[in-house]
Protein backbone atom coordinates (compact mmCIF):
# COMPACT_ATOMS: atom_id res chain seq x y z
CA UNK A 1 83.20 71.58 247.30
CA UNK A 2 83.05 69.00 250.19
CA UNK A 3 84.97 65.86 250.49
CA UNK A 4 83.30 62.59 249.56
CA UNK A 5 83.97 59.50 251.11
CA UNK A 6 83.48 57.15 247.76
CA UNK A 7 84.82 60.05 244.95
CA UNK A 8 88.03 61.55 246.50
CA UNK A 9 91.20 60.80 247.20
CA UNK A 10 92.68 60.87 250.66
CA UNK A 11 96.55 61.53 250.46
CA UNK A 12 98.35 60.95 253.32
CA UNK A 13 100.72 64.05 254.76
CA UNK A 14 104.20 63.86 254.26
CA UNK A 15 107.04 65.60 255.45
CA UNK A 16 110.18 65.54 254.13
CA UNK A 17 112.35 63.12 257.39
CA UNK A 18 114.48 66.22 257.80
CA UNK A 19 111.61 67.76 259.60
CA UNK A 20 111.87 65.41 262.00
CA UNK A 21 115.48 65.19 262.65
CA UNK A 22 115.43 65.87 266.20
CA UNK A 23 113.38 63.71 266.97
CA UNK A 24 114.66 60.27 269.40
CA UNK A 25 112.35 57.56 267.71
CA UNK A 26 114.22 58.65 264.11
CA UNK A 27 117.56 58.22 265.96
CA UNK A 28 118.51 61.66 267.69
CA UNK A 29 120.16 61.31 271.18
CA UNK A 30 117.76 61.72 274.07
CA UNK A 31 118.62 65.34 275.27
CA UNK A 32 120.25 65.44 278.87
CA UNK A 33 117.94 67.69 280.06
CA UNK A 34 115.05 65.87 279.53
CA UNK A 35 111.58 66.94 278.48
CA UNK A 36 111.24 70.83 279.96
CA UNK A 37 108.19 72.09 278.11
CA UNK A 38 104.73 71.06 279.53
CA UNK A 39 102.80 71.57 276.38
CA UNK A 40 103.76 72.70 272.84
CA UNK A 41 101.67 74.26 269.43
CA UNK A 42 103.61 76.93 266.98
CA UNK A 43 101.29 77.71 263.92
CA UNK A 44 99.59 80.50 262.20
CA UNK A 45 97.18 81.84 264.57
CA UNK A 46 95.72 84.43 261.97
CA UNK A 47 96.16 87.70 264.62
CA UNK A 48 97.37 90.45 261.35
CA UNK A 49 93.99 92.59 261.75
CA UNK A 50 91.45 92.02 258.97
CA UNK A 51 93.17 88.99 258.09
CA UNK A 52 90.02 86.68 259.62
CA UNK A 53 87.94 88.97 260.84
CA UNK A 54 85.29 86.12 261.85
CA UNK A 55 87.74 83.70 263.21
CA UNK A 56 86.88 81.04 261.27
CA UNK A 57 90.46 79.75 260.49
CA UNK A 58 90.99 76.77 262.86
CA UNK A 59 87.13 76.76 263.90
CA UNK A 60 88.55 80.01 266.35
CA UNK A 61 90.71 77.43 268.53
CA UNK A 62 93.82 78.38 267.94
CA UNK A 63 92.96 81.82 268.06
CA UNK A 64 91.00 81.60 271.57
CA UNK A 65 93.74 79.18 273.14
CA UNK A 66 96.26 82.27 271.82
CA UNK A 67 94.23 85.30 273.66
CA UNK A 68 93.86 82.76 277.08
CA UNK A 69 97.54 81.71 276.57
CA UNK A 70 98.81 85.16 276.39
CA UNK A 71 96.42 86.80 278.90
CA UNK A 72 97.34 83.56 281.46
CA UNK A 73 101.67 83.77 280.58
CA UNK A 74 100.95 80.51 280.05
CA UNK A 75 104.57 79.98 279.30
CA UNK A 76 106.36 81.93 282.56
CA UNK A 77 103.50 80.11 284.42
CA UNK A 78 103.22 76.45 283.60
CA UNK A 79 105.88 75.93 280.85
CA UNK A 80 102.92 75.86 278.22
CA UNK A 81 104.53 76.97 274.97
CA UNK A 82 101.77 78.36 272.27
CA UNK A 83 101.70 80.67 269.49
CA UNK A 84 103.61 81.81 266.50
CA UNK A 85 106.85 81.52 265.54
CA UNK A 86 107.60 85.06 267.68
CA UNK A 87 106.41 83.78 270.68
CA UNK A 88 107.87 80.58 271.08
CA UNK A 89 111.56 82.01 269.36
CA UNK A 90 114.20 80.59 266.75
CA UNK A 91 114.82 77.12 267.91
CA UNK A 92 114.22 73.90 265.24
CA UNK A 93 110.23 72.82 265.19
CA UNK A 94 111.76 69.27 265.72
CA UNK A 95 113.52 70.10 269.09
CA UNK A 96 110.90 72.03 270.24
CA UNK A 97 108.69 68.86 269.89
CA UNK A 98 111.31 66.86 271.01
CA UNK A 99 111.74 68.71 274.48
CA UNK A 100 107.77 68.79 275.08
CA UNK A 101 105.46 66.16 277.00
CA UNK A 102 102.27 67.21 275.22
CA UNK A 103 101.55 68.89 271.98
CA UNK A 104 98.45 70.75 271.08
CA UNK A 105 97.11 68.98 267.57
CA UNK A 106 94.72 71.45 266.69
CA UNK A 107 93.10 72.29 263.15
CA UNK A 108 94.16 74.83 260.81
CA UNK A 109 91.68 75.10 257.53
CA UNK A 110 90.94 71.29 258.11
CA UNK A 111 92.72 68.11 259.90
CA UNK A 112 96.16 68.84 260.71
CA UNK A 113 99.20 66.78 260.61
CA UNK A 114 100.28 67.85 263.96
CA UNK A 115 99.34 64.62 265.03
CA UNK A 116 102.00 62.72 263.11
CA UNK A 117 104.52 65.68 264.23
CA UNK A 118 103.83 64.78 268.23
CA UNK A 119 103.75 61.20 267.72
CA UNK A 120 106.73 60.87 265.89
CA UNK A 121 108.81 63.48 268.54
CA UNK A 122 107.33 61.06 271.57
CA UNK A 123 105.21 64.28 273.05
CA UNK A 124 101.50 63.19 273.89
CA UNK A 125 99.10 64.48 271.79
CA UNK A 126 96.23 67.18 272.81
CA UNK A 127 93.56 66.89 270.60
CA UNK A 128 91.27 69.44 269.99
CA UNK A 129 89.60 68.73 266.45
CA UNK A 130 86.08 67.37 265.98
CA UNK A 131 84.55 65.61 262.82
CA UNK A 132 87.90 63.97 261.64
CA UNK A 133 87.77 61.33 259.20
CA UNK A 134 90.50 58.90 258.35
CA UNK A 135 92.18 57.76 255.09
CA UNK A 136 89.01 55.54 254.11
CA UNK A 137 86.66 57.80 255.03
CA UNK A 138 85.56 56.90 258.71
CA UNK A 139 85.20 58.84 261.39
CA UNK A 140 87.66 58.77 264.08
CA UNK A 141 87.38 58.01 267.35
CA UNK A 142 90.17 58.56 270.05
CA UNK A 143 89.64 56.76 272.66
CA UNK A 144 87.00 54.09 271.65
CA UNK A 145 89.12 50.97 272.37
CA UNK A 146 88.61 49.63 275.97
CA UNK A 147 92.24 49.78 277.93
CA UNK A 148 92.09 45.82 278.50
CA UNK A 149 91.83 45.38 274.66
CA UNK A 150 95.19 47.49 274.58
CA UNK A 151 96.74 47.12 277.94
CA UNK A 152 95.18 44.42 279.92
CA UNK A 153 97.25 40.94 280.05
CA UNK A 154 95.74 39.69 276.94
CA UNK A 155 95.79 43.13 275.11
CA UNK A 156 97.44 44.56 271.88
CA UNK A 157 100.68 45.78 274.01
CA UNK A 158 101.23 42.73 276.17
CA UNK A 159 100.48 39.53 274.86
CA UNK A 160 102.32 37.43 272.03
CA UNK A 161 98.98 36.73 270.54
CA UNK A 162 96.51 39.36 271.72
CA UNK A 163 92.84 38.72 271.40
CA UNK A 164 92.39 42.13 270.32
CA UNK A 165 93.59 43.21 266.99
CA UNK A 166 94.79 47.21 267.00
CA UNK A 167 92.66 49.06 264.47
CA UNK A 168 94.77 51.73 264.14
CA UNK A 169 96.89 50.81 261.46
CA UNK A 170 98.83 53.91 261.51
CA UNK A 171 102.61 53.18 261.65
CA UNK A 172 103.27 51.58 258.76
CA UNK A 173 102.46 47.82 259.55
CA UNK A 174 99.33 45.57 261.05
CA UNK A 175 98.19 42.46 261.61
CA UNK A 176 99.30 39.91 264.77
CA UNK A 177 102.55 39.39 263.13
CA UNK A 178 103.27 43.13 262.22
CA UNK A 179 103.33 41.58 258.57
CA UNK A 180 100.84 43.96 256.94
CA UNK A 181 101.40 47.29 254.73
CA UNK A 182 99.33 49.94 255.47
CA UNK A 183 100.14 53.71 254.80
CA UNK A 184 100.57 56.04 258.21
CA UNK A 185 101.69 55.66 261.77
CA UNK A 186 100.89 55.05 265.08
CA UNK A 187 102.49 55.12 268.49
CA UNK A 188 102.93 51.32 270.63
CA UNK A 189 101.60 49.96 267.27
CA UNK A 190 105.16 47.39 267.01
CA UNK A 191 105.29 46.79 271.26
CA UNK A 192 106.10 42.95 271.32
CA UNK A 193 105.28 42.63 267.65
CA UNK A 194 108.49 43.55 265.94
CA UNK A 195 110.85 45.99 266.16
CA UNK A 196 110.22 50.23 265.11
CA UNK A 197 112.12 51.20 263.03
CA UNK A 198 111.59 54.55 262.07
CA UNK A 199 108.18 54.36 262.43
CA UNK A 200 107.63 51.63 260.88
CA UNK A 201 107.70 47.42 261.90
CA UNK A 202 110.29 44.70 260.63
């Protein structure tokens, strides 16, 4: 059974905030040591034989960026931590995010909250997921605002009344005066209108 826009409900993912308890926008302390892993994923990356014998879990990413990743020592290499939980060892999901510049937000059996994970830890997000649709149904589309709209002297991150409203509506709050409800989050949505606090504007 597919998804329809006008007859389904589109929940939100939600993690308990203990998940993200490392993290330095929640209120961890910045680690001393800074940010030492290049790039981050840990998930299931379905490699038990006969388990997906097709590879179509994760439309085969996760499993093709595994074999490279291995076959490259990604991780000796360049610092580029992927795989499962045995390859990237014990240490909290949240610090691992929280020590990593860019994290890999690829799918699993459909869109993946991996996004909210990066975004909330301060790592950049890699993403690697086609056909993505957001809570009301439309398609997404990373990268379609022009950078003056966001960053130019008149855009959503610099000016006290920007001529360009920020449709992403994703942490929480929107509007010019950060006075809106909406349901998710999104990274620079409060810059110079309000103040963040744990992901979300007052």
């Amino acid at each position: 059974m597919l998804y329809g826009v006008l007859d389904d409900l589109a929940v939100p993912s939600f993690k308990q905030p203990k998940l993200y308890h490392l993290s330095p926008y929640l209120g961890a302390p910045l680690r001393a040591a800074g940010r030492d892993i290049l790039a981050f994923f840990m998930g299931d990356m379905r490699q038990e034989p006969g388990r997906d014998p097709n590879c179509t879990y994760s439309r085969c990413i996760r499993q093709t960026l595994y074999k490279v990743s291995k076959a490259e020592d990604w991780k000796a290499k360049h610092g580029i931590w992927f795989g499962q939980r045995a390859d990237v060892g014990t240490e909290d999901y949240s610090g691992l995010l929280a020590r990593s510049n860019f994290c890999f937000v690829l799918p699993g059996d459909g869109y993946s909250p991996r996004l909210e994970d990066s975004i909330l830890h301060g790592c950049i997000p890699i993403i690697i997921m086609d056909g993505v649709q957001d809570k009301d149904g439309r398609k997404v589309l990373w990268g379609g605002t022009p950078y003056e709209d966001m960053f130019g002297p008149e855009g959503w991150c610099n000016a006290k009344k920007p001529k360009f409203m920020c449709p992403c509506r994703m942490d929480g709050m929107s509007g010019q005066l950060c006075d809106g409800v909406v349901e998710q989050t999104c990274v620079n949505q409060c810059t110079g209108h309000g103040v963040c606090n744990q992901g979300f504007c007052k």
